[in-house]
Structures are given as structure tokens and as C-alpha cells.
Protein backbone atom coordinates (compact mmCIF):
# COMPACT_ATOMS: atom_id res chain seq x y z
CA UNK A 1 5.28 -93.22 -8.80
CA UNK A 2 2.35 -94.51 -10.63
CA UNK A 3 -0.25 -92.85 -11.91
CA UNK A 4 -2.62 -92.39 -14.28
CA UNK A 5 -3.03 -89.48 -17.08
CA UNK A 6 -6.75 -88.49 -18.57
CA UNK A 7 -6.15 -85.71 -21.61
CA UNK A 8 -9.16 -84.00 -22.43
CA UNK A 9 -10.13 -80.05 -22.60
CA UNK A 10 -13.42 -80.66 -21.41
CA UNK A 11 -14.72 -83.61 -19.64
CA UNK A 12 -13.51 -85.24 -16.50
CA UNK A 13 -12.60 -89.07 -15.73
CA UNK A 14 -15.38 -91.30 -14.04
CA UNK A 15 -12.92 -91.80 -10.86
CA UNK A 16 -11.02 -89.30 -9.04
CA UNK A 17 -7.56 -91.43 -9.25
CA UNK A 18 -6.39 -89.45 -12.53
CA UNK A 19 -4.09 -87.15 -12.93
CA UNK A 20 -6.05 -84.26 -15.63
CA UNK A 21 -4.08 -82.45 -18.46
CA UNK A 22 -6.23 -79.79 -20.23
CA UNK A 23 -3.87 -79.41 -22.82
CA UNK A 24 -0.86 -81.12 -24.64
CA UNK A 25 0.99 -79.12 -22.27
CA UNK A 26 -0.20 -79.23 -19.09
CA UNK A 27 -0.32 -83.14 -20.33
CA UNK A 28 4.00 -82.64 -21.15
CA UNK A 29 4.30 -80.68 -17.82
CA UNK A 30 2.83 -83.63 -15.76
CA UNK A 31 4.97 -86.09 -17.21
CA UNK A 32 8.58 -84.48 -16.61
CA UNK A 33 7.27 -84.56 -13.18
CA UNK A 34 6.25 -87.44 -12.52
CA UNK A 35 7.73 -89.83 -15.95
CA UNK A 36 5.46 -92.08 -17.84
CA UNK A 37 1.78 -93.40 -16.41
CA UNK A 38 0.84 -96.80 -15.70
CA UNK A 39 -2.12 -95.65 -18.32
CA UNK A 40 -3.38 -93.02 -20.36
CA UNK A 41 -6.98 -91.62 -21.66
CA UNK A 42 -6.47 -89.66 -24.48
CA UNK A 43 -9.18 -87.21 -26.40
CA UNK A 44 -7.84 -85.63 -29.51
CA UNK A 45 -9.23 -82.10 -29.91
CA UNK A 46 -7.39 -79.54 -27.08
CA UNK A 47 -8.93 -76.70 -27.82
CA UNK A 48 -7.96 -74.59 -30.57
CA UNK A 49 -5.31 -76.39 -32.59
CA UNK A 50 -3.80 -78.01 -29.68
CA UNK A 51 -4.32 -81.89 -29.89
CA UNK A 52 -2.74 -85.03 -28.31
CA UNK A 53 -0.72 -85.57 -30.96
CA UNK A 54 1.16 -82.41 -30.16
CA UNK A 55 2.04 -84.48 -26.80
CA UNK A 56 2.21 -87.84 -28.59
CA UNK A 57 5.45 -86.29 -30.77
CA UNK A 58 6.80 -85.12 -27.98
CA UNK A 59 6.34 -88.32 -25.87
CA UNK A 60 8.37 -89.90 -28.65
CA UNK A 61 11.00 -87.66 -28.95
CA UNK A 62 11.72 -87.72 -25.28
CA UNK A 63 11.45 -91.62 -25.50
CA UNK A 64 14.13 -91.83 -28.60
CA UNK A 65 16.31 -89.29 -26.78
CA UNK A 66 16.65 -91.75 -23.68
CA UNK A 67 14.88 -89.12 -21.68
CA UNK A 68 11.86 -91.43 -20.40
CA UNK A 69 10.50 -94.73 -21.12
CA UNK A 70 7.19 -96.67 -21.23
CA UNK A 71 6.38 -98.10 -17.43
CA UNK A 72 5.76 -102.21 -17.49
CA UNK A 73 1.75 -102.79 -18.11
CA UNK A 74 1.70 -99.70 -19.36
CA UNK A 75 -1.92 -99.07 -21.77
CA UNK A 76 -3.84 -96.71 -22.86
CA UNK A 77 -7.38 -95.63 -24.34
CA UNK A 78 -9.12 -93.04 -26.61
CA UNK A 79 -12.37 -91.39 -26.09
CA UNK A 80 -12.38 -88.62 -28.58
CA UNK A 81 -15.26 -88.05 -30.29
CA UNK A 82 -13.43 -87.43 -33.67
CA UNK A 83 -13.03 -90.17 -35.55
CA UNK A 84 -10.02 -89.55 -37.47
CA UNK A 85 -8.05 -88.16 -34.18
CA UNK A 86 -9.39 -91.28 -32.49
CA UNK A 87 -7.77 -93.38 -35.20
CA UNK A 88 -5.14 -91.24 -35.37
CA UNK A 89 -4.08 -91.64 -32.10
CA UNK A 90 -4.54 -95.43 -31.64
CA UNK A 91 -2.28 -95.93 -34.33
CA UNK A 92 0.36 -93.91 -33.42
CA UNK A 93 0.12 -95.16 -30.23
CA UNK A 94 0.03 -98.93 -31.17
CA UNK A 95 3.47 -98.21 -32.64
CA UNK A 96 4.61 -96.58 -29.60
CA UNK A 97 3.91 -99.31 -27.38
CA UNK A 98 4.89 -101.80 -29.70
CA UNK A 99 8.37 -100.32 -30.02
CA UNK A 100 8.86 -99.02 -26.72
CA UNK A 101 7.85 -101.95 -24.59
């Protein structure tokens, strides 16, 4: 199946063809249902102390452990309005992608 995965406690996607995770997980829970997206929109803060690098570890782990692997084409975006998180994220998932494709 593809799909596509927006994580964000707040806002919603501009099109109605995402799959929304409120949380990192609710964001987990969708992918051992479904595996990997084709793409996914991450924001940083969750709520709380919840962020997407909570999911981001655990993406990895599951990826190193066999358990699931990166879809062809796959991509993904940040729109977090934290800065740090933002960069955060887009580096640890440049690395991902990089070793993972």
C-alpha cells in the first residue's frame, strides 16, 4: 500500500490524501500497519515532550532490526515551526534516507 504520513499535533495537510498521526505514536501505530510511506510531513513539537524524533528513533531501530524498510521514491518534508527540531529532523533524516535507500 502506499500512502502518505503528515505528523503534526495541530494542523492538518492541504489535501485529504494523508494519513494524520497526532503523536509519535499514533505516527508508530500507523506504520506497523501499513509499513513505510511513499512520503512523510513531519512537525517536531507533539505536544508535551512528545516529538518526531521519538518516532524517528524508532523508525530506525525497526529499520536496523530488518523489521521495515524505506519504500523506492520515498521523501519527506518538515514544517515545524521550531527551528532547531526542523534542523533536527532534516538531518537525521538525510542520514536515514541516505543509508536506507
Amino acid at each position: 500500500m502506499t500512502y502518505k504520513l503528515f505528523i503534526d499535533d495541530l494542523r492538518d495537510p492541504v489535501t485529504n490524501d494523508w494519513k494524520v498521526a497526532r503523536s509519535s505514536a499514533e505516527a508508530k501505530d500507523i506504520v506497523v500497519e501499513f509499513g513505510i510511506p511513499n512520503e512523510i510531513a513531519f512537525d517536531h513539537d507533539l505536544g508535551g515532550e512528545d516529538t518526531s524524533i521519538v518516532f524517528i528513533h524508532w523508525l530506525i531501530n525497526e529499520m536496523l532490526d530488518e523489521e521495515l524498510s524505506l519504500p523506492e521514491g520515498f521523501k519527506f518534508s518538515v514544517h515545524s515551526m521550531n527551528p532547531i527540531g526542523a534542523s533536527a529532523i532534516k538531518s537525521i533524516m538525510d542520514n536515514v534516507v541516505k543509508e536506507f535507500s
